[in-house]
Structures are given as C-alpha cells and as structure tokens.
N, C-alpha and C. Protein backbone atom coordinates (compact mmCIF):
# COMPACT_ATOMS: atom_id res chain seq x y z
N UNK A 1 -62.18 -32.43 99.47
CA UNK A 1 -62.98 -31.39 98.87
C UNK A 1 -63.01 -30.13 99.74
N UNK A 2 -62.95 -30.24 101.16
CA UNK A 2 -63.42 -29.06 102.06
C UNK A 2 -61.84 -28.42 102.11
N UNK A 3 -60.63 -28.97 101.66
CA UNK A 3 -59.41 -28.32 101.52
C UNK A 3 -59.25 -27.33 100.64
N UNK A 4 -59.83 -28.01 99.46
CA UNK A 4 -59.59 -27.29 98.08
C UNK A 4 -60.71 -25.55 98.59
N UNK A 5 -61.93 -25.73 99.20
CA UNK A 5 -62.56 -24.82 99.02
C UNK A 5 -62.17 -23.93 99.91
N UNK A 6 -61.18 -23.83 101.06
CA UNK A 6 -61.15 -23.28 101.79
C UNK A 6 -59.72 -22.39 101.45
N UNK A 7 -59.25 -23.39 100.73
CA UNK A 7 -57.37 -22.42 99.55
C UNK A 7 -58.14 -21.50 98.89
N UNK A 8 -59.32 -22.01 97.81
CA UNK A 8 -60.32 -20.55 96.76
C UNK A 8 -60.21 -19.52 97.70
N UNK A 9 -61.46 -19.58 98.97
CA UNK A 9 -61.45 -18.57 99.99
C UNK A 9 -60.50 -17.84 100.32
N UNK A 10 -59.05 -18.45 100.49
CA UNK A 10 -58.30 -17.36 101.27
C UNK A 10 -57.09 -16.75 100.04
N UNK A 11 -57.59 -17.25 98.72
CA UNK A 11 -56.78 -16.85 97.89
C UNK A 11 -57.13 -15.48 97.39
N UNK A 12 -58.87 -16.31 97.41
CA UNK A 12 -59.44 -14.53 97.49
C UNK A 12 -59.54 -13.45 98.02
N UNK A 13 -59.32 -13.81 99.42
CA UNK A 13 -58.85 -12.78 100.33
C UNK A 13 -57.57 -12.16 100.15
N UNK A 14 -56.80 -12.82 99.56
CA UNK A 14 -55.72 -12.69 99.55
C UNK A 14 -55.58 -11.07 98.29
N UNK A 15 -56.26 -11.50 97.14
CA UNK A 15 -56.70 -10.93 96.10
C UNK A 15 -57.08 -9.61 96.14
N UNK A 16 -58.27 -9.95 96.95
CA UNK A 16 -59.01 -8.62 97.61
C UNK A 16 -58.57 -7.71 97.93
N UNK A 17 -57.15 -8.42 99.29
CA UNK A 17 -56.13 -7.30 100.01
C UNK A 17 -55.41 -6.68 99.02
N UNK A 18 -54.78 -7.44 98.09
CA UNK A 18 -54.01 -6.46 97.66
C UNK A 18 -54.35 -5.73 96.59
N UNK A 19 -55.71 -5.96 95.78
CA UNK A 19 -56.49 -5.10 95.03
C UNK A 19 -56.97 -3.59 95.39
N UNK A 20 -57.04 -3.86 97.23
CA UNK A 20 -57.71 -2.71 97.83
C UNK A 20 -56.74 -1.71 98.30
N UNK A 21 -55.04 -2.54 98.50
CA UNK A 21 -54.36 -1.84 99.27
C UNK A 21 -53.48 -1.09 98.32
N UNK A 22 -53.22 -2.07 96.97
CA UNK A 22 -52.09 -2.17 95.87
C UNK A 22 -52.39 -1.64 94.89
N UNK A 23 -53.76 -0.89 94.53
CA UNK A 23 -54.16 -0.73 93.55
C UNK A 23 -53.72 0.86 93.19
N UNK A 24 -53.19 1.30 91.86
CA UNK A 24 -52.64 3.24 92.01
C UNK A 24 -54.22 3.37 91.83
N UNK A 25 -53.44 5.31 93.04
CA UNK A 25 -55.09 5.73 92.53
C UNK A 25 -54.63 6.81 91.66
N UNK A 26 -55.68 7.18 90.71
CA UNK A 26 -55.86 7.95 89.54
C UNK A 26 -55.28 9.70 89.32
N UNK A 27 -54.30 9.98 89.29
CA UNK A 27 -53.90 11.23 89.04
C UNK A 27 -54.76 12.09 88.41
N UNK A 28 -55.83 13.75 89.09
CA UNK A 28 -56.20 14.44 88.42
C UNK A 28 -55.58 14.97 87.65
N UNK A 29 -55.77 15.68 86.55
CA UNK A 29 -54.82 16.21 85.60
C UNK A 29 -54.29 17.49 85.77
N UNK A 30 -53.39 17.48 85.56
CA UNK A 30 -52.45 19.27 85.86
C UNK A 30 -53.29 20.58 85.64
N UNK A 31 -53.35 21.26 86.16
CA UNK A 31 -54.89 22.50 85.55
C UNK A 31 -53.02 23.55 85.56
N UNK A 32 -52.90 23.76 84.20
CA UNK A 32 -51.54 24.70 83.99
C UNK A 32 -52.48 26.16 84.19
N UNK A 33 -54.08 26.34 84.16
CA UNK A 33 -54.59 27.79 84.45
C UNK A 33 -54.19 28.17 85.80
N UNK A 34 -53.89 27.17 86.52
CA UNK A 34 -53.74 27.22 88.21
C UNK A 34 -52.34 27.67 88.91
N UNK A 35 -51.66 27.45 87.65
CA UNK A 35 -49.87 27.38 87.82
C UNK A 35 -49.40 28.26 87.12
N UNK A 36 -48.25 28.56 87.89
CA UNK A 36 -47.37 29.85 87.14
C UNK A 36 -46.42 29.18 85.96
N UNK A 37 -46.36 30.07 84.93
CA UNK A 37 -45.67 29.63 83.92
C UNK A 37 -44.38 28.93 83.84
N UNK A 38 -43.68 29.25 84.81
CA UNK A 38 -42.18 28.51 85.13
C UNK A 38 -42.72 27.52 85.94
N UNK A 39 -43.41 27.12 86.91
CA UNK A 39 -44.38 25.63 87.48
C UNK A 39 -44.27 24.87 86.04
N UNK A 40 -45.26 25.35 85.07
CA UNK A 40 -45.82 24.31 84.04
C UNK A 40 -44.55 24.16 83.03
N UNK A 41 -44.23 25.35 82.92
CA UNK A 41 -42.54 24.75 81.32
C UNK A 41 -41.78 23.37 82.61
N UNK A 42 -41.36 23.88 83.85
CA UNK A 42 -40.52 22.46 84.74
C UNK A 42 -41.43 21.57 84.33
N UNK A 43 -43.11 21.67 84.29
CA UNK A 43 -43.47 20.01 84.89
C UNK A 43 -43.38 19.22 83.43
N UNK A 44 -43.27 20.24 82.48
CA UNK A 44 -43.17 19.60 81.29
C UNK A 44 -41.66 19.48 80.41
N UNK A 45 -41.09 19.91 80.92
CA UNK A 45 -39.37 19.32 81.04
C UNK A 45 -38.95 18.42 81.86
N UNK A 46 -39.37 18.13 83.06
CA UNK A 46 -39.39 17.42 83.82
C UNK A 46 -40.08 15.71 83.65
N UNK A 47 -41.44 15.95 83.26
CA UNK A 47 -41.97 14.78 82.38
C UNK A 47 -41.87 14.33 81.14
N UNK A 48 -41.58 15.33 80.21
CA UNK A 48 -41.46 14.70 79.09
C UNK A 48 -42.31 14.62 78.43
N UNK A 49 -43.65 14.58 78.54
CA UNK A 49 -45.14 14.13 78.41
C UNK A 49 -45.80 15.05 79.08
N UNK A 50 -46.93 15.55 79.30
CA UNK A 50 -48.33 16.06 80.06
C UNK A 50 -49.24 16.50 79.41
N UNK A 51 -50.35 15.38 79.78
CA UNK A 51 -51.61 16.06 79.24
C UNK A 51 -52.38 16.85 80.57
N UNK A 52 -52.20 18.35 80.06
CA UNK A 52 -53.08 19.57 81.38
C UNK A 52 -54.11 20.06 81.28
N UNK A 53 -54.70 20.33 81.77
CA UNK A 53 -55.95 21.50 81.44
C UNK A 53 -55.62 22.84 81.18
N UNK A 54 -56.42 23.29 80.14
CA UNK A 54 -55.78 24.54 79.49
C UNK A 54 -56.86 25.34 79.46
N UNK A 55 -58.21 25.16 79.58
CA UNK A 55 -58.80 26.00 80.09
C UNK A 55 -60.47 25.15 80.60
N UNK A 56 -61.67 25.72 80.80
CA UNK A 56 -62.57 24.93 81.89
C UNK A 56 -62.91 24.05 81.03
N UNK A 57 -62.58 23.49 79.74
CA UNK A 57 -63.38 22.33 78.93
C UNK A 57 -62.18 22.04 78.12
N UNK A 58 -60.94 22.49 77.77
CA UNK A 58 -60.24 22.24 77.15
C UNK A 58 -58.90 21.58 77.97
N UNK A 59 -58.03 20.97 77.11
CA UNK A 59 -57.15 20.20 77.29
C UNK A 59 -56.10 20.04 76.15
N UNK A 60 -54.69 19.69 76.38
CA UNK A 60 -53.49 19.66 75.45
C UNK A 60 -52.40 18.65 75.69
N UNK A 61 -51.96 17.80 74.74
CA UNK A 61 -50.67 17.15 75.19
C UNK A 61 -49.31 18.04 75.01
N UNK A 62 -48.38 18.35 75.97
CA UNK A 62 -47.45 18.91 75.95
C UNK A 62 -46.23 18.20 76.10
N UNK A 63 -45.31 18.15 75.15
CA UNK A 63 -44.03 17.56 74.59
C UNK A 63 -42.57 18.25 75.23
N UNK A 64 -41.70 17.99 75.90
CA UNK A 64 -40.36 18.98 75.83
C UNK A 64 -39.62 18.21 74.52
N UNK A 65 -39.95 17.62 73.86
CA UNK A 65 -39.12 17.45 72.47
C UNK A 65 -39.86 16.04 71.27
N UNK A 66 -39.26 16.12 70.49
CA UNK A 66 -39.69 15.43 69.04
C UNK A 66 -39.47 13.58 69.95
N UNK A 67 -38.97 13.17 70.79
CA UNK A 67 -38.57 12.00 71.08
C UNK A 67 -39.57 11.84 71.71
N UNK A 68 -40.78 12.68 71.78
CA UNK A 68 -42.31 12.03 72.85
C UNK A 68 -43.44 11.90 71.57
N UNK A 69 -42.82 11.92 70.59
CA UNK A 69 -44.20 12.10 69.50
C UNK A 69 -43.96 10.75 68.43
N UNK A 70 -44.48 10.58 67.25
CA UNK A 70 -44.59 9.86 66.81
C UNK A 70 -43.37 9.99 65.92
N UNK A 71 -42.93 8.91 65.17
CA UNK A 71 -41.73 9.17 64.17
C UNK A 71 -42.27 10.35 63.20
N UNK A 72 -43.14 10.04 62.65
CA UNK A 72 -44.36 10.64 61.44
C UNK A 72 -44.24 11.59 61.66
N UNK A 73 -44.43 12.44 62.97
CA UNK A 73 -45.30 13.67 63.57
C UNK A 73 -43.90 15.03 63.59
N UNK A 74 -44.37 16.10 63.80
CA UNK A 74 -43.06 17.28 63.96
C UNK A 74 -43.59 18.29 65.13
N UNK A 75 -42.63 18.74 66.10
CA UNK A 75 -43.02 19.40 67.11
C UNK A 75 -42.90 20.74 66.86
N UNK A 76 -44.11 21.66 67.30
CA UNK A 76 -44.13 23.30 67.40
C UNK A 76 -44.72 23.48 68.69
N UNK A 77 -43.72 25.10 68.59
CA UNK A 77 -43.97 25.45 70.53
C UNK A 77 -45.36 25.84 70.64
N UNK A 78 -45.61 25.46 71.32
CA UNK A 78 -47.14 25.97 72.27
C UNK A 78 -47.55 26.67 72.97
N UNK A 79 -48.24 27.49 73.49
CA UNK A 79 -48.23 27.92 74.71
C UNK A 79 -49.72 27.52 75.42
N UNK A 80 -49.95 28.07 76.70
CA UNK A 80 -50.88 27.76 77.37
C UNK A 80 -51.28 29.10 78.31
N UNK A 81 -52.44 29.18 78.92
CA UNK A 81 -52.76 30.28 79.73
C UNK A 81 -52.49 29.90 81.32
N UNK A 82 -51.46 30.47 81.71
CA UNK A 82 -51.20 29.45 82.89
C UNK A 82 -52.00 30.89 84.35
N UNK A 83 -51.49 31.00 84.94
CA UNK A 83 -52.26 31.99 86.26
C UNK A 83 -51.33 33.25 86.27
N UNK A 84 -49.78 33.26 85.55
CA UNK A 84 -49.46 34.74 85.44
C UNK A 84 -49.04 34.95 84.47
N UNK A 85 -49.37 34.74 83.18
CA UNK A 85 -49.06 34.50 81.95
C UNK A 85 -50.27 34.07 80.54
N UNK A 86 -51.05 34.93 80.17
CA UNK A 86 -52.07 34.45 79.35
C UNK A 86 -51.43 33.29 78.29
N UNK A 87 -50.02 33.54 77.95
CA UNK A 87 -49.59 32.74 76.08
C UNK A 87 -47.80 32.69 77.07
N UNK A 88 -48.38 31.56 78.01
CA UNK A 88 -46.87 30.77 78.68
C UNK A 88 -46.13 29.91 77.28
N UNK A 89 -45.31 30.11 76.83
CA UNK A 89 -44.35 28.90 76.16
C UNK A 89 -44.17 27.73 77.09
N UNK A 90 -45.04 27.11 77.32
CA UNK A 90 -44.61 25.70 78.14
C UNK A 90 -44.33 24.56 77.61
N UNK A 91 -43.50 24.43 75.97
CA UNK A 91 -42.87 22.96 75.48
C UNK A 91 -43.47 23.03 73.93
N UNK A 92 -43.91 21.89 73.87
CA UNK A 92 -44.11 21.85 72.08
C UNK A 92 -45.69 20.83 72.21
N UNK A 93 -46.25 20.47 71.02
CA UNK A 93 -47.23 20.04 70.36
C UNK A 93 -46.69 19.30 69.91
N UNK A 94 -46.81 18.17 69.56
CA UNK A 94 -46.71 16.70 68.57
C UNK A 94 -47.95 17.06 67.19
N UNK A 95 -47.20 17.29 65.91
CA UNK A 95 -48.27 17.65 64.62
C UNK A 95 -47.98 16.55 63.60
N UNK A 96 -49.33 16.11 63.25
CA UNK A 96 -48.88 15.30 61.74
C UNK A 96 -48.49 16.36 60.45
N UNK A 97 -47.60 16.52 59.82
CA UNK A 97 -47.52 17.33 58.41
C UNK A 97 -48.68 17.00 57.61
N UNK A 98 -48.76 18.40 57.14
CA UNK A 98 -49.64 18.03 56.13
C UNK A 98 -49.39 17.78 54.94
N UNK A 99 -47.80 17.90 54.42
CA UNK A 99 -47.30 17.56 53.54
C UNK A 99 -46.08 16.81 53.81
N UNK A 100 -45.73 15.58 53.34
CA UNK A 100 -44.46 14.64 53.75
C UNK A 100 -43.26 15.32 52.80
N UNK A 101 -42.41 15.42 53.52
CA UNK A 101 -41.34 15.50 52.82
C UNK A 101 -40.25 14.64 51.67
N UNK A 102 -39.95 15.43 50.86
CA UNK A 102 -39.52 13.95 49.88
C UNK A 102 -38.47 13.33 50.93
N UNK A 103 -38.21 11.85 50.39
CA UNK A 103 -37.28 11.19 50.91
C UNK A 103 -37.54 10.38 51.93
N UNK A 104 -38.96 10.53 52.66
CA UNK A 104 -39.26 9.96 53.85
C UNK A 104 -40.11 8.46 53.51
N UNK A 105 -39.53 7.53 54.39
CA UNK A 105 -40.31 6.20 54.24
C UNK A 105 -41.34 6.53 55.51
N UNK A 106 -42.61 6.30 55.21
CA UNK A 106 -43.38 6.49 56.37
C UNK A 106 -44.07 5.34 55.78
C-alpha cells in the first residue's frame, strides 16, 4: 500500500512540473493601431489568419485569402487604422452572402 501511494505523489509532481514549465503562455493580440501598415499587411500574409485590435474596444479577423474562411463565406478587402495610415489595406474579411448563388450545394 505505502508503494502505490508514494508512485500517486511523484506522478504528481511529475504533472505539476510540466504543467508549470510546459504550459504556452497566452499571446496578447496584435494592436495593428500600433503598427505601420506594411508591419500589419506582412503579419497577415505571413499568418494567414489574425485576429488584431483595430481600435480601443474594437477588433477584426483578417484573412490573406478565401482558403482561411469558410467554404460558404466570400472574401472582401479590408482595411484597418494602423499608426501611419488611417484606411491600411491589410488582407480581406471572411463574409457570409447574403444571397447564394445559383448552383451552389451549401
């Protein structure tokens, strides 16, 4: 019995360590108001994806193409207010239509 309880113990230690050491820590989110417009179009060609801050309460997902969005969905360019550029083109928007096109199985 005093075997078994003493494997729990160090399994948990074991646990612990690498919970504390192994664990990612949390990426703040991109503030594109902070960044120059050629910064934010790379980080979003570069990723593929980014959700940034676009201004002190607002926020946007930014796309470099139709292969980050849903099948359903259609991409239009965006822009953002980045720090030297009020209306930066930095990638596209993921949109549901509001009208389907004939021919489409959705």
């Amino acid at each position: 019995m005093r075997k078994a309880a003493g494997r729990g113990a160090a399994t948990l230690l074991v646990l612990a360590g690498v919970l504390a050491g192994g664990a990612p820590v949390a990426e703040a989110r991109p503030d594109f108001t902070r960044m120059t417009c050629a910064k934010a179009r790379a980080m979003v060609a570069r990723s593929g994806a980014v959700v940034a801050t676009t201004g002190r309460y607002t926020y946007q997902r930014f796309v470099n193409g139709p292969r980050w969005c849903d099948h359903w969905e259609t991409v239009r360019p965006a822009t953002a207010p980045t720090r030297d550029n009020r209306s930066c083109v930095v990638g596209y928007i993921c949109e549901t239509p509001l009208f389907r096109p004939f021919g489409d199985d959705w």
